[in-house]
C-alpha atoms as a PDB file:
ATOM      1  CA  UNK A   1      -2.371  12.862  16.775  1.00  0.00           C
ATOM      2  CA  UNK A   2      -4.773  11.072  14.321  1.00  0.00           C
ATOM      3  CA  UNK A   3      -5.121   7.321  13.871  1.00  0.00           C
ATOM      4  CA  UNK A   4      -4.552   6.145  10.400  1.00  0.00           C
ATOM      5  CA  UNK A   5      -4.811   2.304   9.953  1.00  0.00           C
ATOM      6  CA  UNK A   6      -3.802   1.182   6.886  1.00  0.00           C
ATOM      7  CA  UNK A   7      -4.003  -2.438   4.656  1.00  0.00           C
ATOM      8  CA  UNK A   8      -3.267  -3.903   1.216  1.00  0.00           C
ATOM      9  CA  UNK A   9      -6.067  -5.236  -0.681  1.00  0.00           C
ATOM     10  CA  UNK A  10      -6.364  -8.335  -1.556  1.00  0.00           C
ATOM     11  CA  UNK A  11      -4.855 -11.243  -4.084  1.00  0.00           C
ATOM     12  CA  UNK A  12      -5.180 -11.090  -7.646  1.00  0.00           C
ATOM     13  CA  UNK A  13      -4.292 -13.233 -10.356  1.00  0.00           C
ATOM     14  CA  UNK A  14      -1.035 -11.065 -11.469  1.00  0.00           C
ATOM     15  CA  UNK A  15      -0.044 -11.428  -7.757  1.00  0.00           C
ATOM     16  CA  UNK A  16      -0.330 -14.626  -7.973  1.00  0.00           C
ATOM     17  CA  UNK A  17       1.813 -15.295 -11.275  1.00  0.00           C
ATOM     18  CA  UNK A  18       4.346 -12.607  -9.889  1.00  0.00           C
ATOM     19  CA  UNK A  19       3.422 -10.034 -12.403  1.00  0.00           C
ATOM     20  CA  UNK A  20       3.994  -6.347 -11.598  1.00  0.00           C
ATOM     21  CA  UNK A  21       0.675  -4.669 -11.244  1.00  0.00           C
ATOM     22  CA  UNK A  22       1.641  -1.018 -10.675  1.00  0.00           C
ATOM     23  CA  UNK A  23      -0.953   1.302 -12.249  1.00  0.00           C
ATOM     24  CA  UNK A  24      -2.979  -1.674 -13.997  1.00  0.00           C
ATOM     25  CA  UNK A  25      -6.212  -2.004 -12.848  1.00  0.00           C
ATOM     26  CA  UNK A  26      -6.542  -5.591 -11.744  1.00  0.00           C
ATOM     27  CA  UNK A  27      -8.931  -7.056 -10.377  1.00  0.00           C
ATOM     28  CA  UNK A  28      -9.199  -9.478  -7.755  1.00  0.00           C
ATOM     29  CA  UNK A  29      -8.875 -12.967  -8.601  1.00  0.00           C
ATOM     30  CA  UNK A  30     -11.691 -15.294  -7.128  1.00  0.00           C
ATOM     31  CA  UNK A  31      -8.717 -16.674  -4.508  1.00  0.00           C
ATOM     32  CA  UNK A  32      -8.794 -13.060  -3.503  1.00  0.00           C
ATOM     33  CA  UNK A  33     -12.075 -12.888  -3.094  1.00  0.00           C
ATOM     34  CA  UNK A  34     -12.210 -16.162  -1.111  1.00  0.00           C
ATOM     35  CA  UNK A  35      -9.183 -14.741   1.014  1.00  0.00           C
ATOM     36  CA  UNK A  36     -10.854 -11.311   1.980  1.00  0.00           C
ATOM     37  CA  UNK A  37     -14.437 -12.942   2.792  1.00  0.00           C
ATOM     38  CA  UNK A  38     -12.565 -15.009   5.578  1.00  0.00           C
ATOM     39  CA  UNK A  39     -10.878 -10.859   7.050  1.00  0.00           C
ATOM     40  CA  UNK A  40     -12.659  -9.288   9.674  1.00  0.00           C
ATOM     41  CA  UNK A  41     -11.516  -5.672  11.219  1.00  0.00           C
ATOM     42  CA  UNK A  42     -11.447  -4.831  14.488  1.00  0.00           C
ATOM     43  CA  UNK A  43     -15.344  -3.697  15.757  1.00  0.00           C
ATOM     44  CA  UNK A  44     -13.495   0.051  16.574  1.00  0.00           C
ATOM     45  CA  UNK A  45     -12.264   0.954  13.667  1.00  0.00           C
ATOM     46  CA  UNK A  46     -15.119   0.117  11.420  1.00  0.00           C
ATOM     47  CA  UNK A  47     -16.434   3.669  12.534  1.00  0.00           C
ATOM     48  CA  UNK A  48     -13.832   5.277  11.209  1.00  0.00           C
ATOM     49  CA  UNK A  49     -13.515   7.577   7.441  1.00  0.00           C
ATOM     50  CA  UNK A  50     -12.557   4.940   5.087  1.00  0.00           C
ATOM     51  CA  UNK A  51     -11.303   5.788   1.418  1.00  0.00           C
ATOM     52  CA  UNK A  52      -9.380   3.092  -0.495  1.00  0.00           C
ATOM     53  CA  UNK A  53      -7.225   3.538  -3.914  1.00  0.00           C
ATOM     54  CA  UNK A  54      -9.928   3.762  -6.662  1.00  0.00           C
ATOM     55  CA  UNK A  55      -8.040   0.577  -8.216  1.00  0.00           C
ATOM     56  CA  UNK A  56     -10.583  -1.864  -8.734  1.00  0.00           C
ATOM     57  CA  UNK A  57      -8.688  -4.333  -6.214  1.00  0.00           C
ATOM     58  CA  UNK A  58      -8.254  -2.001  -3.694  1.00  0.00           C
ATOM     59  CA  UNK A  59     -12.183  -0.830  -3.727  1.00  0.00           C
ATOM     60  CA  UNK A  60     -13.515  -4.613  -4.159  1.00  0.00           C
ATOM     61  CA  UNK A  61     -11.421  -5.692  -1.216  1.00  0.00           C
ATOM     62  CA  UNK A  62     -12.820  -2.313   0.613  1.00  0.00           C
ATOM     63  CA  UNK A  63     -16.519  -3.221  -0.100  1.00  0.00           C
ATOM     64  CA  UNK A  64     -16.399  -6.883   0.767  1.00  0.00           C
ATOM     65  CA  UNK A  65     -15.333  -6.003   4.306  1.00  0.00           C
ATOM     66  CA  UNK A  66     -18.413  -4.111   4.260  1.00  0.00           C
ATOM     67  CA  UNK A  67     -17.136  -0.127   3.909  1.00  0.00           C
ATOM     68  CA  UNK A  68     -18.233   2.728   2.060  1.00  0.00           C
ATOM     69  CA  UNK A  69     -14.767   4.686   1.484  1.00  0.00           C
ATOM     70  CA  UNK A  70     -14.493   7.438  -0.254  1.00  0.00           C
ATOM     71  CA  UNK A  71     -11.621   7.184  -3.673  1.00  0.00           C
ATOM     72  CA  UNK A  72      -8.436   8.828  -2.682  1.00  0.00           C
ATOM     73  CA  UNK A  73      -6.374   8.774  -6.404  1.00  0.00           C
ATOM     74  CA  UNK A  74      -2.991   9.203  -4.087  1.00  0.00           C
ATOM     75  CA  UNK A  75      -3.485   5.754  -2.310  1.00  0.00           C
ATOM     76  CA  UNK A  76      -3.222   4.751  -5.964  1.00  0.00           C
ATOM     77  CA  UNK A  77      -0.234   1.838  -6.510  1.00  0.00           C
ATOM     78  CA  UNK A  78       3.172   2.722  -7.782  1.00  0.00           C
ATOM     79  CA  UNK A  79       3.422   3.239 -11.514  1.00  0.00           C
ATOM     80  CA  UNK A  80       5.834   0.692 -12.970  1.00  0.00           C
ATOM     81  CA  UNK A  81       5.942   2.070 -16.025  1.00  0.00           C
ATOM     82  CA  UNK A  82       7.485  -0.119 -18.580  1.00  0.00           C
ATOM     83  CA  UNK A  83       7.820  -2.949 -16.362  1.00  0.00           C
ATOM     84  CA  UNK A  84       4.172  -3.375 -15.294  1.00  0.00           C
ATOM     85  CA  UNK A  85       2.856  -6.929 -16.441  1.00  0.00           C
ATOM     86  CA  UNK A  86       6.433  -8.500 -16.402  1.00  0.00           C
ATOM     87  CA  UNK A  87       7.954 -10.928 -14.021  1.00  0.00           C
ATOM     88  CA  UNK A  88      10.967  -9.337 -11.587  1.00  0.00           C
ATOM     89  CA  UNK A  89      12.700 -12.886 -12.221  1.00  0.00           C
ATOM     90  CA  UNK A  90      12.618 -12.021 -16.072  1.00  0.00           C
ATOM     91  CA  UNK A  91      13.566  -8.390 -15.473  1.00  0.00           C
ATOM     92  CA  UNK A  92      16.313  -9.649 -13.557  1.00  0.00           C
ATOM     93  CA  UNK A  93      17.500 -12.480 -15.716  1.00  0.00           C
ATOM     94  CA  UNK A  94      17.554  -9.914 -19.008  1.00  0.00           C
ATOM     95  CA  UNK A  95      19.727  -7.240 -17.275  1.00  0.00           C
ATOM     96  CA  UNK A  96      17.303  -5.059 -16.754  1.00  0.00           C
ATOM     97  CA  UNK A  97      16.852  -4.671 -12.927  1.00  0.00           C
ATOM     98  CA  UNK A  98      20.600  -4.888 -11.481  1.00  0.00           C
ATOM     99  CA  UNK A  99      21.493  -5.207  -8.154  1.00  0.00           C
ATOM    100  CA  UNK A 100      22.811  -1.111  -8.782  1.00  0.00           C
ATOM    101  CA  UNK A 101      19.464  -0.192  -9.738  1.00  0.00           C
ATOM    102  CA  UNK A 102      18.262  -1.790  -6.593  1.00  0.00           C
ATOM    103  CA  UNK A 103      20.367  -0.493  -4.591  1.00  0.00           C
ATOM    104  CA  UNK A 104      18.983   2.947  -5.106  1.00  0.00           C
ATOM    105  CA  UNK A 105      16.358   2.455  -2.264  1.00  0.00           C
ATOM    106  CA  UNK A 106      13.845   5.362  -2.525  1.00  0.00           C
ATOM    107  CA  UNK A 107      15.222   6.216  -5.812  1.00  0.00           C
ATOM    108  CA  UNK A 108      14.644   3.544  -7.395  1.00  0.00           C
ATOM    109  CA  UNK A 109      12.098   3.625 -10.554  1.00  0.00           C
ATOM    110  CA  UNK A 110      11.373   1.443 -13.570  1.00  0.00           C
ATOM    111  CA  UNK A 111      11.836   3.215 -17.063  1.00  0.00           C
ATOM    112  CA  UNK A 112       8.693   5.357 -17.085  1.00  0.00           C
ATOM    113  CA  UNK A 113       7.482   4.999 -13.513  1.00  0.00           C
ATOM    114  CA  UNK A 114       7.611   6.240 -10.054  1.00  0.00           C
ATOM    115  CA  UNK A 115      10.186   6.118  -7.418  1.00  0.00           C
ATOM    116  CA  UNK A 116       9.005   5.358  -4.166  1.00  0.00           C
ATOM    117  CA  UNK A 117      10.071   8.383  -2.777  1.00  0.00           C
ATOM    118  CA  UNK A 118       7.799  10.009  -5.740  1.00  0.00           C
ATOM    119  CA  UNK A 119       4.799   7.850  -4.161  1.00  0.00           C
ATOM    120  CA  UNK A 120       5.683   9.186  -0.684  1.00  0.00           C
ATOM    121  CA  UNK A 121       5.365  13.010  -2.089  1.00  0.00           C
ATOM    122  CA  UNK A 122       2.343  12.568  -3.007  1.00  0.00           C
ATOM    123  CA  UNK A 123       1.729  10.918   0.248  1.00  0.00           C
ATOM    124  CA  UNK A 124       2.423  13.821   2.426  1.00  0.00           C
ATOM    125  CA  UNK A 125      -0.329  16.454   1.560  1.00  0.00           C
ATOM    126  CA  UNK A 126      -2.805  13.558   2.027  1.00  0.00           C
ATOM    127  CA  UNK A 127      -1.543  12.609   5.646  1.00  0.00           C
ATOM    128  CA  UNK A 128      -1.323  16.549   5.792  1.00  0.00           C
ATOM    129  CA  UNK A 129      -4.913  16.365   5.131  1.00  0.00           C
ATOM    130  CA  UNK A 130      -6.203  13.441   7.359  1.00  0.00           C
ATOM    131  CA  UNK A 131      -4.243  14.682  10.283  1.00  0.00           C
ATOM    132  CA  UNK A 132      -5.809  18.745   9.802  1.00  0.00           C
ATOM    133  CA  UNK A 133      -9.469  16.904   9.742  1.00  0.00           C
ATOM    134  CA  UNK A 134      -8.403  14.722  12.923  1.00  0.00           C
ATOM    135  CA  UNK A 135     -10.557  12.305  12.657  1.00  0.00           C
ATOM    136  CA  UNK A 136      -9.639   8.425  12.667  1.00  0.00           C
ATOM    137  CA  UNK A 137      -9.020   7.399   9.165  1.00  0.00           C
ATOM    138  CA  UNK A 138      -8.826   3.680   7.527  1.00  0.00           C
ATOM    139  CA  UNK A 139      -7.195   2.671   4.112  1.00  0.00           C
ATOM    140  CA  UNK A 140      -7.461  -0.077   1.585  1.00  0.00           C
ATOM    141  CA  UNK A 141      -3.911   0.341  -0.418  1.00  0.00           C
ATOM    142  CA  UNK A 142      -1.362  -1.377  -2.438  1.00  0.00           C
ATOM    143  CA  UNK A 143       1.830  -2.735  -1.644  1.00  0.00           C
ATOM    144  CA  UNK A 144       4.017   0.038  -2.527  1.00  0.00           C
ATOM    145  CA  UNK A 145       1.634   2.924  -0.749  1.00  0.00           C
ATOM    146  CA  UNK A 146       2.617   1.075   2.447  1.00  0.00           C
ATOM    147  CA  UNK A 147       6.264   0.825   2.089  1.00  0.00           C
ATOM    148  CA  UNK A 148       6.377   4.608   1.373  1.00  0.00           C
ATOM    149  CA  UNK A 149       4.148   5.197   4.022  1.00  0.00           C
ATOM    150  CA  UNK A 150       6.316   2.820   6.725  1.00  0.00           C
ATOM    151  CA  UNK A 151       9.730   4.346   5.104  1.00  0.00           C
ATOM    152  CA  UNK A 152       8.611   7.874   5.952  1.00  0.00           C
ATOM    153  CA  UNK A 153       7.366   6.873   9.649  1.00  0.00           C
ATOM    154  CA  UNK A 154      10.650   5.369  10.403  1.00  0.00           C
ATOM    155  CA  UNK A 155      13.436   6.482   8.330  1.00  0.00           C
ATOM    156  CA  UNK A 156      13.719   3.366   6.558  1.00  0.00           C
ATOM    157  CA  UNK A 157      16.049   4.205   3.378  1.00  0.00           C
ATOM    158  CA  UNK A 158      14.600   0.587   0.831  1.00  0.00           C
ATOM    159  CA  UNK A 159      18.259   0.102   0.706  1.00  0.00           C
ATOM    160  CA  UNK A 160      18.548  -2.109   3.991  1.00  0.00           C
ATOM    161  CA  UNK A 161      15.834  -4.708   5.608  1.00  0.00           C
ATOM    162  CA  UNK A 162      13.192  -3.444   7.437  1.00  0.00           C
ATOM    163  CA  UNK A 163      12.458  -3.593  10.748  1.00  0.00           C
ATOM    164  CA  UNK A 164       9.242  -4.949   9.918  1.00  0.00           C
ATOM    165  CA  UNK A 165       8.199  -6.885   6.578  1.00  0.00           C
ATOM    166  CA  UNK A 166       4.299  -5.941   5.742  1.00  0.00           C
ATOM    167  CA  UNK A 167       2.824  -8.944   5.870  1.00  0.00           C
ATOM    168  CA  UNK A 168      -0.273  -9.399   3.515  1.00  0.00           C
ATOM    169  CA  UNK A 169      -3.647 -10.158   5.149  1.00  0.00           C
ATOM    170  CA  UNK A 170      -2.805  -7.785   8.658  1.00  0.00           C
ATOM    171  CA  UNK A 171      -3.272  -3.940   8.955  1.00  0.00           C
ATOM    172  CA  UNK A 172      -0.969  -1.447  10.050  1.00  0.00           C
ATOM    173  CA  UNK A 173      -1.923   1.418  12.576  1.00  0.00           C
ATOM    174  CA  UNK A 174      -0.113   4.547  12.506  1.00  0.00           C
ATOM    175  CA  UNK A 175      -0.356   8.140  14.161  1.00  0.00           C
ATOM    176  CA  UNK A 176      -0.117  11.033  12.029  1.00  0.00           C
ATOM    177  CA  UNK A 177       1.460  14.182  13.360  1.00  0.00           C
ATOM    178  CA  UNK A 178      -0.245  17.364  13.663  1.00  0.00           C
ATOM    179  CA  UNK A 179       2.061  18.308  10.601  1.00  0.00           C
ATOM    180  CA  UNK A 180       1.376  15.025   8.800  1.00  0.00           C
ATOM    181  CA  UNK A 181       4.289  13.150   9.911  1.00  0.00           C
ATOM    182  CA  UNK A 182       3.462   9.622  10.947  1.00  0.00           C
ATOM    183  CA  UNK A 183       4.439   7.005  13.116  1.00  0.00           C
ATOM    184  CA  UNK A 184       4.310   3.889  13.707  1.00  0.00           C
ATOM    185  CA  UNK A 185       1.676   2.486  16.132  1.00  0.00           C
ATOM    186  CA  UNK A 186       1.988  -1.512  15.233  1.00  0.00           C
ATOM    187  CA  UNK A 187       2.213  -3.350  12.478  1.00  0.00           C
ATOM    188  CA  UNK A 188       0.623  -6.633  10.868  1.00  0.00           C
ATOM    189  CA  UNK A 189      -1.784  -6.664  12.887  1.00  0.00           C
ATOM    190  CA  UNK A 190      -3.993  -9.641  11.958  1.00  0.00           C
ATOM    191  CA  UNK A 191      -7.634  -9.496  10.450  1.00  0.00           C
ATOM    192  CA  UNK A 192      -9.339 -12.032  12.396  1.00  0.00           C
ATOM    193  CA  UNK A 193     -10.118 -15.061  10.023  1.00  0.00           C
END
């Protein structure tokens, strides 16, 4: 089994209006900034292989907590397609995003974009990957990378709750499989601020 912790990068001003980021490459806002400089990771796992989504907000967040990762293009965020830059409110209010369309879980996909269960297929050679070079392996991610990733460790169908909402600021430590399955370990596990 290889240890895979895993965390969202930081604020940005679209998160902060509500805006759908997806495959726009936004940087963080100075809040962000602010927010990250107060994270600190655990003392063990800062000796671990680090790569982070080569997103700009994913690799600042990675480089103010003082890592070197490596880019890994398939911790990228979900593509939105034609919905990226609007507000889920709007999309909601116009007809666009029904509570149908919702309701399709891991199927679910904006006109032009991924479905989660697209992100988690390109998930699995990567966890393939980190669990065939064994060693312990930390990543900064988006939002939607670590739903896919938590779905496929427990089952979780994005129809229902989940047993556990990701909670922004903590990290998330799973095991990954000698196949590349993974599991879950714990999750939001605080940065210490």
């Amino acid at each position: 089994m290889t240890e895979l912790i895993i965390l969202r990068h930081g604020p940005t001003a679209w998160n902060a209006a509500g805006r759908i980021q997806g495959s726009v490459d936004e940087p963080l806002s100075d809040a962000g900034r602010a927010r990250v400089a107060t994270w600190r990771l655990p003392a063990d796992v800062l000796a671990y292989r680090w790569v982070a989504s080569p997103k700009r907000r994913a690799w600042e967040t990675a480089q103010r907590l003082g890592l070197a990762p490596e880019a890994e293009p398939r911790l990228v965020e979900m593509n939105w397609g034609e919905w990226e830059g609007r507000l889920l409110e709007d999309l909601r209010a116009s007809g666009a995003l029904t509570a149908e369309r919702e309701r399709l879980g891991l199927d679910f996909h904006a006109p032009g974009g991924e479905s989660p269960r697209d992100v988690q297929n390109r998930l699995k050679p990567w966890l393939a990957e980190v669990a065939a070079d064994g060693r312990p392996t930390g990543a900064v991610a988006h939002n939607g990378v670590m739903r896919a990733l938590y779905a496929l460790a427990t089952g979780w169908d994005m129809v229902a709750k989940p047993a556990h909402r990701l909670t922004d600021g903590c990290f998330h430590r799973f095991r990954i499989a000698a196949d590349g399955t993974p599991s879950v370990v714990a999750m939001n596990v605080p940065m210490v601020e």
